[in-house]
N, C-alpha and C. Protein backbone atom coordinates (compact mmCIF):
# COMPACT_ATOMS: atom_id res chain seq x y z
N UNK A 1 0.86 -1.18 0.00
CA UNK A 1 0.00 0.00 0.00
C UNK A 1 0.90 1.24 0.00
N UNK A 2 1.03 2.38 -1.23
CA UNK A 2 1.90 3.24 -1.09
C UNK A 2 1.56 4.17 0.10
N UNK A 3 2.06 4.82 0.96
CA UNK A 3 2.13 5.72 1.89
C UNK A 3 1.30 7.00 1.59
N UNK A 4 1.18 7.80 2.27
CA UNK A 4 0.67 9.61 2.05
C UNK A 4 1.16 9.97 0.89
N UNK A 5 2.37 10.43 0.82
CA UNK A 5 2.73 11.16 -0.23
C UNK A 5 2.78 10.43 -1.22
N UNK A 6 2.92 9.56 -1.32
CA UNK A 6 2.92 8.42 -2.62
C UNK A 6 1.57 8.50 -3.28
N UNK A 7 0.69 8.26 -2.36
CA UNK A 7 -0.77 8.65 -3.47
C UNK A 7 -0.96 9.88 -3.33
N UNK A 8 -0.31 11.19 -3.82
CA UNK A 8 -0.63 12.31 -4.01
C UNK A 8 -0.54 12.75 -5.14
N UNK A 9 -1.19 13.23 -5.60
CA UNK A 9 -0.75 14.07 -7.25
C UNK A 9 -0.97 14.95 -7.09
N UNK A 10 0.14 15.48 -7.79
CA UNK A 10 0.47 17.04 -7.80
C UNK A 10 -0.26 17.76 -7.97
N UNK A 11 -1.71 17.44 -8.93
CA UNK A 11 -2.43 18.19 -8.97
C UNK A 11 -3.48 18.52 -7.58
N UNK A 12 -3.18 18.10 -6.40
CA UNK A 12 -3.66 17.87 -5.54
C UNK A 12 -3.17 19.16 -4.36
N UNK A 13 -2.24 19.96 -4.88
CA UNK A 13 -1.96 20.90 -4.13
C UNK A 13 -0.80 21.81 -5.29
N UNK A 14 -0.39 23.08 -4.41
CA UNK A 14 0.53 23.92 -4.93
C UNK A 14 1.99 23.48 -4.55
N UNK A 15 2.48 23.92 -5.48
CA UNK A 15 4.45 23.15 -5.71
C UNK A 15 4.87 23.59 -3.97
N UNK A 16 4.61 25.09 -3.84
CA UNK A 16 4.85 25.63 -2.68
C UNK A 16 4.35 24.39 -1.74
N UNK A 17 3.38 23.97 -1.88
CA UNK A 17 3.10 23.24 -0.37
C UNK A 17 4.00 21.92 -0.27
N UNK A 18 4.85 21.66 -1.43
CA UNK A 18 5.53 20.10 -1.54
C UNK A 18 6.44 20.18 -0.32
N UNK A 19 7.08 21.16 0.18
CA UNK A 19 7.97 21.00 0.83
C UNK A 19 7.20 20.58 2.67
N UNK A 20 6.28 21.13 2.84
CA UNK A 20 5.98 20.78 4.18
C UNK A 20 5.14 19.65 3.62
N UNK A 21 4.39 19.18 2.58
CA UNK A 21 4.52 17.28 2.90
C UNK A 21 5.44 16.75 2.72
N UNK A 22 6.29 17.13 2.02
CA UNK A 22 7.71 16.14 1.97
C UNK A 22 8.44 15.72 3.34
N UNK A 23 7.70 16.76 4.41
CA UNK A 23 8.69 16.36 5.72
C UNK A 23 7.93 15.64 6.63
N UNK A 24 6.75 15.14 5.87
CA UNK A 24 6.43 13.92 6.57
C UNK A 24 6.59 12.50 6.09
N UNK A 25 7.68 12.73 5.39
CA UNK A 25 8.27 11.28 4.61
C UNK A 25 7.43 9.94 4.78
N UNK A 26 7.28 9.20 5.47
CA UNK A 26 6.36 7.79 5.11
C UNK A 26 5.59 7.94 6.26
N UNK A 27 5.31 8.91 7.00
CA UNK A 27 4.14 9.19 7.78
C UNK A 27 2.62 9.41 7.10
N UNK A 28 1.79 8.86 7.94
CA UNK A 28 0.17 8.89 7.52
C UNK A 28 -0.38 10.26 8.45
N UNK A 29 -0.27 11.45 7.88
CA UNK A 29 -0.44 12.42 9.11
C UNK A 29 -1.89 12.26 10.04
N UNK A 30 -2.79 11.81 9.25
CA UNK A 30 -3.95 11.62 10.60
C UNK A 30 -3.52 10.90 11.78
N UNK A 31 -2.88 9.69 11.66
CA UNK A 31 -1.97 9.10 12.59
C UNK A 31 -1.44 9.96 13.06
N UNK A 32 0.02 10.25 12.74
CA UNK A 32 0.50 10.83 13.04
C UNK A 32 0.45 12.32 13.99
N UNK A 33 -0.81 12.93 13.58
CA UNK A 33 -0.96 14.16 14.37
C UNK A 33 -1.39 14.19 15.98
N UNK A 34 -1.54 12.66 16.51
CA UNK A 34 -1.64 12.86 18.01
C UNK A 34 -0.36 12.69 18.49
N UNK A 35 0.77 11.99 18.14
CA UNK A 35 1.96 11.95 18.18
C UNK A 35 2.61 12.96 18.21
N UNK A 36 2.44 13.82 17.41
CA UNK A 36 2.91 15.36 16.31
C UNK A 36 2.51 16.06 18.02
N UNK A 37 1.41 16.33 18.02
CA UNK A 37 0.64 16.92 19.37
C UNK A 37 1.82 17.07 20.73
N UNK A 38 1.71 15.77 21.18
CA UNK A 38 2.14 15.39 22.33
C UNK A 38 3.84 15.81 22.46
N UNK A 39 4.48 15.91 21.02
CA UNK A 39 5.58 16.52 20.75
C UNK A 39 5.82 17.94 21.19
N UNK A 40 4.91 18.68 20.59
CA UNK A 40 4.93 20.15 20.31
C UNK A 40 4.73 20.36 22.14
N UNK A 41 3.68 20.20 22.78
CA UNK A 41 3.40 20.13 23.76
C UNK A 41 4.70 20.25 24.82
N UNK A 42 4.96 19.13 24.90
CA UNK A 42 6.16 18.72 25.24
C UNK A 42 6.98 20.37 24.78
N UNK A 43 7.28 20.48 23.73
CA UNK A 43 8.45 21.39 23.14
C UNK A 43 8.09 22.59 23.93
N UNK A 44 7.15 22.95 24.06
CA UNK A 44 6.43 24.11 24.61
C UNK A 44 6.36 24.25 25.81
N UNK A 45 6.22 23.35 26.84
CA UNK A 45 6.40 23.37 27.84
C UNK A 45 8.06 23.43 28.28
N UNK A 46 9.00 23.26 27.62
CA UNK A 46 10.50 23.10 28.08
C UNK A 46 10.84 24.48 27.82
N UNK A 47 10.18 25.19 27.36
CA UNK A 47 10.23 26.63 27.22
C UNK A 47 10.15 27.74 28.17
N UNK A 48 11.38 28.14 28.90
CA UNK A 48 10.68 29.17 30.02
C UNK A 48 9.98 30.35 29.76
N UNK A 49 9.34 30.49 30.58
CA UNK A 49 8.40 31.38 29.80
C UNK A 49 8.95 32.94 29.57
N UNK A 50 9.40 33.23 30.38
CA UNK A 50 10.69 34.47 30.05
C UNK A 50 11.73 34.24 28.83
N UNK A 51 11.15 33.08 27.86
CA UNK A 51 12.24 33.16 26.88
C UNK A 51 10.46 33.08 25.36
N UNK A 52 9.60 32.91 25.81
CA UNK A 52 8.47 32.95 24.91
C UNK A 52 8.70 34.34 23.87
N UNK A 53 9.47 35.89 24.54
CA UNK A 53 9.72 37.02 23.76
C UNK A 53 10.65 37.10 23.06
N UNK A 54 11.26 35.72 22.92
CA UNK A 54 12.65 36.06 22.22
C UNK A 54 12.63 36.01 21.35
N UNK A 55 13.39 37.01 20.12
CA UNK A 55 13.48 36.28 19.01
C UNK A 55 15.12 36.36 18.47
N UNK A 56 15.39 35.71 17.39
CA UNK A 56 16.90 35.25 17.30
C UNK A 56 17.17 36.18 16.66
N UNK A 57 17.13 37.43 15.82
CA UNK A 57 17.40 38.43 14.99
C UNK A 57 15.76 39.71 15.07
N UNK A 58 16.62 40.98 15.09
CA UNK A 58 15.85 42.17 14.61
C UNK A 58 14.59 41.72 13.38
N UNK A 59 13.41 41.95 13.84
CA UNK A 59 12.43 41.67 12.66
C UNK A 59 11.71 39.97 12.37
N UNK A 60 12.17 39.10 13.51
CA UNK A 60 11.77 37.96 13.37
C UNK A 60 10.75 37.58 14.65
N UNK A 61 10.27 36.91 14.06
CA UNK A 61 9.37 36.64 15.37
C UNK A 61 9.53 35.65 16.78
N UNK A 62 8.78 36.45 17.65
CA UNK A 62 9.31 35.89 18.79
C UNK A 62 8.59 34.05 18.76
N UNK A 63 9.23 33.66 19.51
CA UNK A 63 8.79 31.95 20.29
C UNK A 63 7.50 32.16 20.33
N UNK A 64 7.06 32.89 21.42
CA UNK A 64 5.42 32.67 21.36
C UNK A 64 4.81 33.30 19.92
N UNK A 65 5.19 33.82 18.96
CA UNK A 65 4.59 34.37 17.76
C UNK A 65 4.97 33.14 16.68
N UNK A 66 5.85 32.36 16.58
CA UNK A 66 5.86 31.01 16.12
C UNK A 66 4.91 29.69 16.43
N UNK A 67 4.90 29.81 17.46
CA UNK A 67 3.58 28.87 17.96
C UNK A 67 2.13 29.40 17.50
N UNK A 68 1.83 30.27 17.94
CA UNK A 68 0.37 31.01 17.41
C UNK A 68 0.73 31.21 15.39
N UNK A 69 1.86 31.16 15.05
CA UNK A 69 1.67 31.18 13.50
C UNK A 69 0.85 29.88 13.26
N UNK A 70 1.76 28.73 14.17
CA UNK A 70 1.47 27.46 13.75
C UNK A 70 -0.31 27.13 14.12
N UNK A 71 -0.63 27.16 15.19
CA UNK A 71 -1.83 27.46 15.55
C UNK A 71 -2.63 27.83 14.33
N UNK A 72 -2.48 29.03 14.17
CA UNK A 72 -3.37 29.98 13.19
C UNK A 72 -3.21 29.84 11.81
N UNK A 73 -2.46 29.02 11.41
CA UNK A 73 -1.97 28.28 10.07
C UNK A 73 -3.35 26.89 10.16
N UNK A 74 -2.83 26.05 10.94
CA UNK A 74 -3.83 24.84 11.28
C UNK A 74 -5.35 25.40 11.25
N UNK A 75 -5.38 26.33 12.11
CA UNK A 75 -7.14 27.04 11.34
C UNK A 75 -7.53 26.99 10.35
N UNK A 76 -6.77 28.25 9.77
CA UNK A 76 -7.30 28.23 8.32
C UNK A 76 -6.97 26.79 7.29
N UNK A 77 -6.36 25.99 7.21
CA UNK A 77 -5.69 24.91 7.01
C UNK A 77 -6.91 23.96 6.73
N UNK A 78 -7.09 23.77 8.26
CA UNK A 78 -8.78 23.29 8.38
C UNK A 78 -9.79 24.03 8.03
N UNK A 79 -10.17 25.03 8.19
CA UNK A 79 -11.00 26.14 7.36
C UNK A 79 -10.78 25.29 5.76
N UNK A 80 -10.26 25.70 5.18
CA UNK A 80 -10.25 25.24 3.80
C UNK A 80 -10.39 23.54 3.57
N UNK A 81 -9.85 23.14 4.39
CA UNK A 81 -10.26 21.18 4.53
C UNK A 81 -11.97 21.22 4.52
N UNK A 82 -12.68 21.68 5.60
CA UNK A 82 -13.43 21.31 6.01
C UNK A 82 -14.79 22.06 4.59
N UNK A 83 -14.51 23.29 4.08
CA UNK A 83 -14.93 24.62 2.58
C UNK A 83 -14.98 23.10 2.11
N UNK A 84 -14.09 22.68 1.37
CA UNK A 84 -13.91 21.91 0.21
C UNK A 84 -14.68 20.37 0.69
N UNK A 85 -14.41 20.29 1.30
CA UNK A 85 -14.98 18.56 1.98
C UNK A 85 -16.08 18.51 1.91
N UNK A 86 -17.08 19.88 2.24
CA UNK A 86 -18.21 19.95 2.28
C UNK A 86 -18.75 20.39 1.22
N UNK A 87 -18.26 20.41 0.08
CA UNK A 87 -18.88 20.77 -1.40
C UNK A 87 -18.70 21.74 -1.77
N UNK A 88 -18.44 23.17 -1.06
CA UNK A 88 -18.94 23.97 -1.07
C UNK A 88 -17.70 24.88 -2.48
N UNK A 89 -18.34 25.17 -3.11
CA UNK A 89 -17.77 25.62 -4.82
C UNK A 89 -16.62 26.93 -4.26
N UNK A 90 -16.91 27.54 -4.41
CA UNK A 90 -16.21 28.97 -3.80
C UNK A 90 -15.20 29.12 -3.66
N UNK A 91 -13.88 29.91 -4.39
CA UNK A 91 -12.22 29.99 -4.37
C UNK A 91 -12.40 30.54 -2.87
N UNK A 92 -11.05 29.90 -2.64
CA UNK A 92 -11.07 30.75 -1.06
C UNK A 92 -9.47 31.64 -1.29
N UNK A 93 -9.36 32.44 -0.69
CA UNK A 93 -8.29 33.26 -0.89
C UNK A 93 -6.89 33.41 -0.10
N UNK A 94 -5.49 33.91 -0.79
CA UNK A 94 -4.73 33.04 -0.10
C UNK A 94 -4.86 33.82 1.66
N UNK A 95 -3.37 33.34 2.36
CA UNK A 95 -3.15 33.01 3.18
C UNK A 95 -1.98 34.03 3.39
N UNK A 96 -1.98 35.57 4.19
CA UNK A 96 -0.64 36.20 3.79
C UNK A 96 -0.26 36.34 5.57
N UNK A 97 1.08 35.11 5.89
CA UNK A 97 1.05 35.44 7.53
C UNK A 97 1.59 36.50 8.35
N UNK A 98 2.37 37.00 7.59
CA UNK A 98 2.45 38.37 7.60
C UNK A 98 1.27 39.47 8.53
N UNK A 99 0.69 39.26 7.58
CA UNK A 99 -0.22 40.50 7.74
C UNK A 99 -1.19 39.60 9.05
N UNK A 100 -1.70 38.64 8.99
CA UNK A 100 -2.12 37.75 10.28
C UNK A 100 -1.19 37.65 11.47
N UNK A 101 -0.21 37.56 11.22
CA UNK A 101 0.91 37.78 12.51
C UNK A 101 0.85 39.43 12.70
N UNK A 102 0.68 40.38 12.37
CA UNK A 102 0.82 41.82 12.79
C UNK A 102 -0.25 41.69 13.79
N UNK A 103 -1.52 40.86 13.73
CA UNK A 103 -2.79 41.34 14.68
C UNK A 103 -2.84 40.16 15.78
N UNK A 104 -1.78 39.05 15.58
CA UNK A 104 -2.21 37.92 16.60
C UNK A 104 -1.31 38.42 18.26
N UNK A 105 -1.91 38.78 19.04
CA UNK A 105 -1.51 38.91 20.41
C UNK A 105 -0.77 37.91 21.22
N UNK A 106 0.07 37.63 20.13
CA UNK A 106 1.17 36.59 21.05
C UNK A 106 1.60 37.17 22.43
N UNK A 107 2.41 38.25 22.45
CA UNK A 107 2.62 38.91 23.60
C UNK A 107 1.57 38.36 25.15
N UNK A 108 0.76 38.26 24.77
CA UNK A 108 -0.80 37.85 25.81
C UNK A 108 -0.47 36.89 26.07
N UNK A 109 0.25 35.99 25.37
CA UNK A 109 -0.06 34.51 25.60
C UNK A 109 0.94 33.56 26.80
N UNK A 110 0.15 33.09 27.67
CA UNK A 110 1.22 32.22 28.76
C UNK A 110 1.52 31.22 28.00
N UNK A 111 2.33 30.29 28.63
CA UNK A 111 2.75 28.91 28.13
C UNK A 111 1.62 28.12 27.95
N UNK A 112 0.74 27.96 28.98
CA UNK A 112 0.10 27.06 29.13
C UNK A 112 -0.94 27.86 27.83
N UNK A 113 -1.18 29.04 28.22
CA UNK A 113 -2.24 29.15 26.85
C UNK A 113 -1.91 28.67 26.09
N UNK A 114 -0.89 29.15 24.75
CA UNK A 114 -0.60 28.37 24.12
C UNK A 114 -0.82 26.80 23.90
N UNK A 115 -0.48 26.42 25.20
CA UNK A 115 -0.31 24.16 24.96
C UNK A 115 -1.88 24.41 24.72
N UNK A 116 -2.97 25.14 25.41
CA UNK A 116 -4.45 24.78 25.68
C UNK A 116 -4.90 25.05 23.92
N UNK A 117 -4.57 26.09 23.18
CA UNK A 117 -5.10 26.36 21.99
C UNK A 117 -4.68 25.54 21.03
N UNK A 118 -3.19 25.27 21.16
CA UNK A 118 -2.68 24.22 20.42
C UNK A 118 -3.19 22.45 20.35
N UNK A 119 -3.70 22.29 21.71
CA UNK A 119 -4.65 20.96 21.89
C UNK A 119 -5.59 21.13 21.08
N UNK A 120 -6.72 22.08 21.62
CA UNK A 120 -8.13 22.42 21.30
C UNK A 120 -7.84 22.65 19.40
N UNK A 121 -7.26 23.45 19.21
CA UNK A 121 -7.20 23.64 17.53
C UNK A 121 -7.19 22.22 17.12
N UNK A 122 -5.80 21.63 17.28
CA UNK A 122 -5.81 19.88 16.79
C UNK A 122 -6.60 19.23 16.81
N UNK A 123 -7.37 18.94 18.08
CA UNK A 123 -8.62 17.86 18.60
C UNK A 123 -9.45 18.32 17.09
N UNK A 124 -9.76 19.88 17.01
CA UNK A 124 -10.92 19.76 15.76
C UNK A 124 -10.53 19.54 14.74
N UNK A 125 -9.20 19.79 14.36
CA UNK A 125 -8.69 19.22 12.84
C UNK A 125 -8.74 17.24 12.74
N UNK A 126 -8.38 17.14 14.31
CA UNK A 126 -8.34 15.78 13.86
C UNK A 126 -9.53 15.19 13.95
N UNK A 127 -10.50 15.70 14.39
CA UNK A 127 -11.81 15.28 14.63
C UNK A 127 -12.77 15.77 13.31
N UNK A 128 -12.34 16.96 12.50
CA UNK A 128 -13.09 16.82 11.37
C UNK A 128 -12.71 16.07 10.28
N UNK A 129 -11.20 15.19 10.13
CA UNK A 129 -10.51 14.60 9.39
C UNK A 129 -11.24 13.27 9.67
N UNK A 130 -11.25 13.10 11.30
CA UNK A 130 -11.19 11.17 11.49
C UNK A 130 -13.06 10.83 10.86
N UNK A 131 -13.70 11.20 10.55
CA UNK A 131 -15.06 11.27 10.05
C UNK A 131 -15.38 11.19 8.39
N UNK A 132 -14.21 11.58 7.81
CA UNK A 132 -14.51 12.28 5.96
C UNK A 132 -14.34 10.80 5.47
N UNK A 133 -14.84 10.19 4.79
CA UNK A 133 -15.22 8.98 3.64
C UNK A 133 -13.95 9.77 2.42
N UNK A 134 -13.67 8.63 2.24
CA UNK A 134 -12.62 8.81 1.10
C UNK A 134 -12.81 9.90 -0.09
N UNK A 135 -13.72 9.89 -0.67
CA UNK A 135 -14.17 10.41 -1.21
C UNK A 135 -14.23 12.12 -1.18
N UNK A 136 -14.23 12.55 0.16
CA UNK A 136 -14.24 13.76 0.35
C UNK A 136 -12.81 14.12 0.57
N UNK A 137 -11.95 13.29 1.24
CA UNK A 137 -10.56 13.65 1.51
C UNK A 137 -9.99 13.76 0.31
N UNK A 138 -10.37 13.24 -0.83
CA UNK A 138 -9.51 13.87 -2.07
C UNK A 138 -10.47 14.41 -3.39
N UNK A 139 -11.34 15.28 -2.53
CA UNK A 139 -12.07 15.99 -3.32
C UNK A 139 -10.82 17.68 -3.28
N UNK A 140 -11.08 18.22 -4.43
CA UNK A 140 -10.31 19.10 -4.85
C UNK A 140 -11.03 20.47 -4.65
N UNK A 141 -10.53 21.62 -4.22
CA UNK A 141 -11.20 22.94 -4.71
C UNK A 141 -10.12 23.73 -4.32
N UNK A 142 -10.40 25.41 -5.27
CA UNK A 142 -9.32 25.99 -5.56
C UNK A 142 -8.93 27.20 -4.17
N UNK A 143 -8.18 27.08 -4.15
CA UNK A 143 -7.23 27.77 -3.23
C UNK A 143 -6.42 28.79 -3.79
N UNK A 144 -5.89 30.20 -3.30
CA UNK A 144 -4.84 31.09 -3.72
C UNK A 144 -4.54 30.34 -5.59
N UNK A 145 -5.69 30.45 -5.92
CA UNK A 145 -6.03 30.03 -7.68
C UNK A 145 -5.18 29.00 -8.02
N UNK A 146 -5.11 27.96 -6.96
CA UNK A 146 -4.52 26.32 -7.43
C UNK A 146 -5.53 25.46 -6.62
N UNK A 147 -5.29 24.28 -7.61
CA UNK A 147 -6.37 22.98 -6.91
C UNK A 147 -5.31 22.81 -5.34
N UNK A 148 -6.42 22.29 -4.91
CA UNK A 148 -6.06 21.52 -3.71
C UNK A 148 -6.67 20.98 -2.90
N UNK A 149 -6.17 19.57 -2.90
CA UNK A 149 -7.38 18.67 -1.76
C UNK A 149 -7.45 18.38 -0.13
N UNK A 150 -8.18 18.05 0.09
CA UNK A 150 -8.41 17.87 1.49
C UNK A 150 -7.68 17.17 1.99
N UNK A 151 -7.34 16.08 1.47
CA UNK A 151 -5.89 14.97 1.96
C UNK A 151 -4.58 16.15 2.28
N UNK A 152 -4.21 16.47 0.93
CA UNK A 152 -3.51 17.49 1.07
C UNK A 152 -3.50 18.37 1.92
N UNK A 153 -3.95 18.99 2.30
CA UNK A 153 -4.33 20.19 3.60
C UNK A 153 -3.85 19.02 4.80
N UNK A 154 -4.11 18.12 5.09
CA UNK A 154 -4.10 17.61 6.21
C UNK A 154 -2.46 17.43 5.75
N UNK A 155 -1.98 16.95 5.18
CA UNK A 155 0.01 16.57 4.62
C UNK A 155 0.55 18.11 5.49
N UNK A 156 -0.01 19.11 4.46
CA UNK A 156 0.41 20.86 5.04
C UNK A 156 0.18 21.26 6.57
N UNK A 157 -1.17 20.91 7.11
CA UNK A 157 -0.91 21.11 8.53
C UNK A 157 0.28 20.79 9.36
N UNK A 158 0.30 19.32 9.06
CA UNK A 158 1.48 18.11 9.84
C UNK A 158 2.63 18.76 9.35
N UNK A 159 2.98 18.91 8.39
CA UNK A 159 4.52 19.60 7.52
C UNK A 159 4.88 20.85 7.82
N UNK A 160 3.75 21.64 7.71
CA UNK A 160 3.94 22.96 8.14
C UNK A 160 4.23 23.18 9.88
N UNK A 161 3.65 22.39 10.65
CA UNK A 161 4.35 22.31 11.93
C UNK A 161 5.81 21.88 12.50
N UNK A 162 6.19 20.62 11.52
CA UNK A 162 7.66 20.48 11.82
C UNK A 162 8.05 21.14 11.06
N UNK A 163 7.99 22.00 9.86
CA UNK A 163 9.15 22.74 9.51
C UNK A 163 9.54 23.51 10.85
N UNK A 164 8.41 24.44 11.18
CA UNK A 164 8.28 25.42 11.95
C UNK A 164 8.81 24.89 13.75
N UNK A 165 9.32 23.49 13.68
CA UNK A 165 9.38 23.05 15.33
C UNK A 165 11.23 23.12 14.84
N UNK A 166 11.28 22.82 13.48
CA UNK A 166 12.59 22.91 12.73
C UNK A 166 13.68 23.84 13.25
N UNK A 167 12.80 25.08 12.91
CA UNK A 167 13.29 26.36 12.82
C UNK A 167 13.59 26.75 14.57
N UNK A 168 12.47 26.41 14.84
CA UNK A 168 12.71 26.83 16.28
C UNK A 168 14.04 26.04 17.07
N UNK A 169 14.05 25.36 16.71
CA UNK A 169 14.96 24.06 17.20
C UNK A 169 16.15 24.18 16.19
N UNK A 170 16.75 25.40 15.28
CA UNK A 170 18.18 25.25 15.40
C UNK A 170 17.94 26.74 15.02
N UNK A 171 17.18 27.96 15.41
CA UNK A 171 17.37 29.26 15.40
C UNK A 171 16.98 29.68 16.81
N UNK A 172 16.64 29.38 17.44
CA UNK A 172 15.90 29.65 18.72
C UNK A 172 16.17 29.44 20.00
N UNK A 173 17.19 28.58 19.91
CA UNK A 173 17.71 27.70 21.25
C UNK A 173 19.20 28.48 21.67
């Protein structure tokens, strides 16, 4: 039985997104994302919280503004999983984090907030994933004006978090 990325076709997402499924190499991310979870968790908690403001260079974002990217990435992520799964026709538009990171109140955020939003966000991604009939997980609709399926979105959540546990873990420390 080929793996995740093995039954993917390209037409199934944007070139841009290859790189955060590629870093779930022979992982099945629905599996995988309670594992993924209990990781980050973990990562987050070893974090003192007097180091949540740091960031490694002028203009980059702090620790706690990396976590809430990731967070707020997985939203919309699922936002668009859940648009498309459910039929619903309608381009959805891209995704600029930028301009979403200028308004997210990381600063606010304790440790533990963070672990609590980061649970709660997951539980519903993985809970609107563990329910979809095949059929809907690789149903297609357009995104930032490229196809992309619902399988897919779920590859980008999982990928897009370890890049980002990546970064933190050899810029951050």
């Amino acid at each position: 039985m080929p793996h995740f990325i093995d039954s993917l076709d390209i037409s199934e997402y944007h070139p841009y997104q290859a790189h955060y499924i590629n870093l779930l190499q022979d992982r099945d991310p629905l599996s995988y994302l309670p594992v993924q979870t209990d990781m980050e968790v973990q990562m987050i908690s070893e974090i003192s919280a007097d180091r949540l403001g740091y960031s490694y260079a002028a203009g980059k974002w702090t620790i706690a503004e990396v976590w809430l990217h990731i967070i707020d990435t997985e939203r919309v992520m699922a936002h668009r999983a859940h648009w498309i799964a459910r039929g619903l026709k309608d381009s959805l538009p891209g995704f600029h984090q930028d301009d979403c990171a200028q308004y997210a109140p990381a600063s606010h955020y304790a440790k533990q907030d963070l672990i609590d939003e980061l649970k709660t966000v997951r539980q519903s991604t993985i809970q609107l994933y563990k329910h979809l009939p095949a059929e809907r997980l690789r149903a297609v609709g357009e995104v930032s004006g490229a196809g992309m399926s619902v399988r897919a979105l779920l590859g980008v959540i999982s990928g897009h978090s370890l890049h980002h546990q990546a970064v933190l873990q050899e810029r951050y420390q």
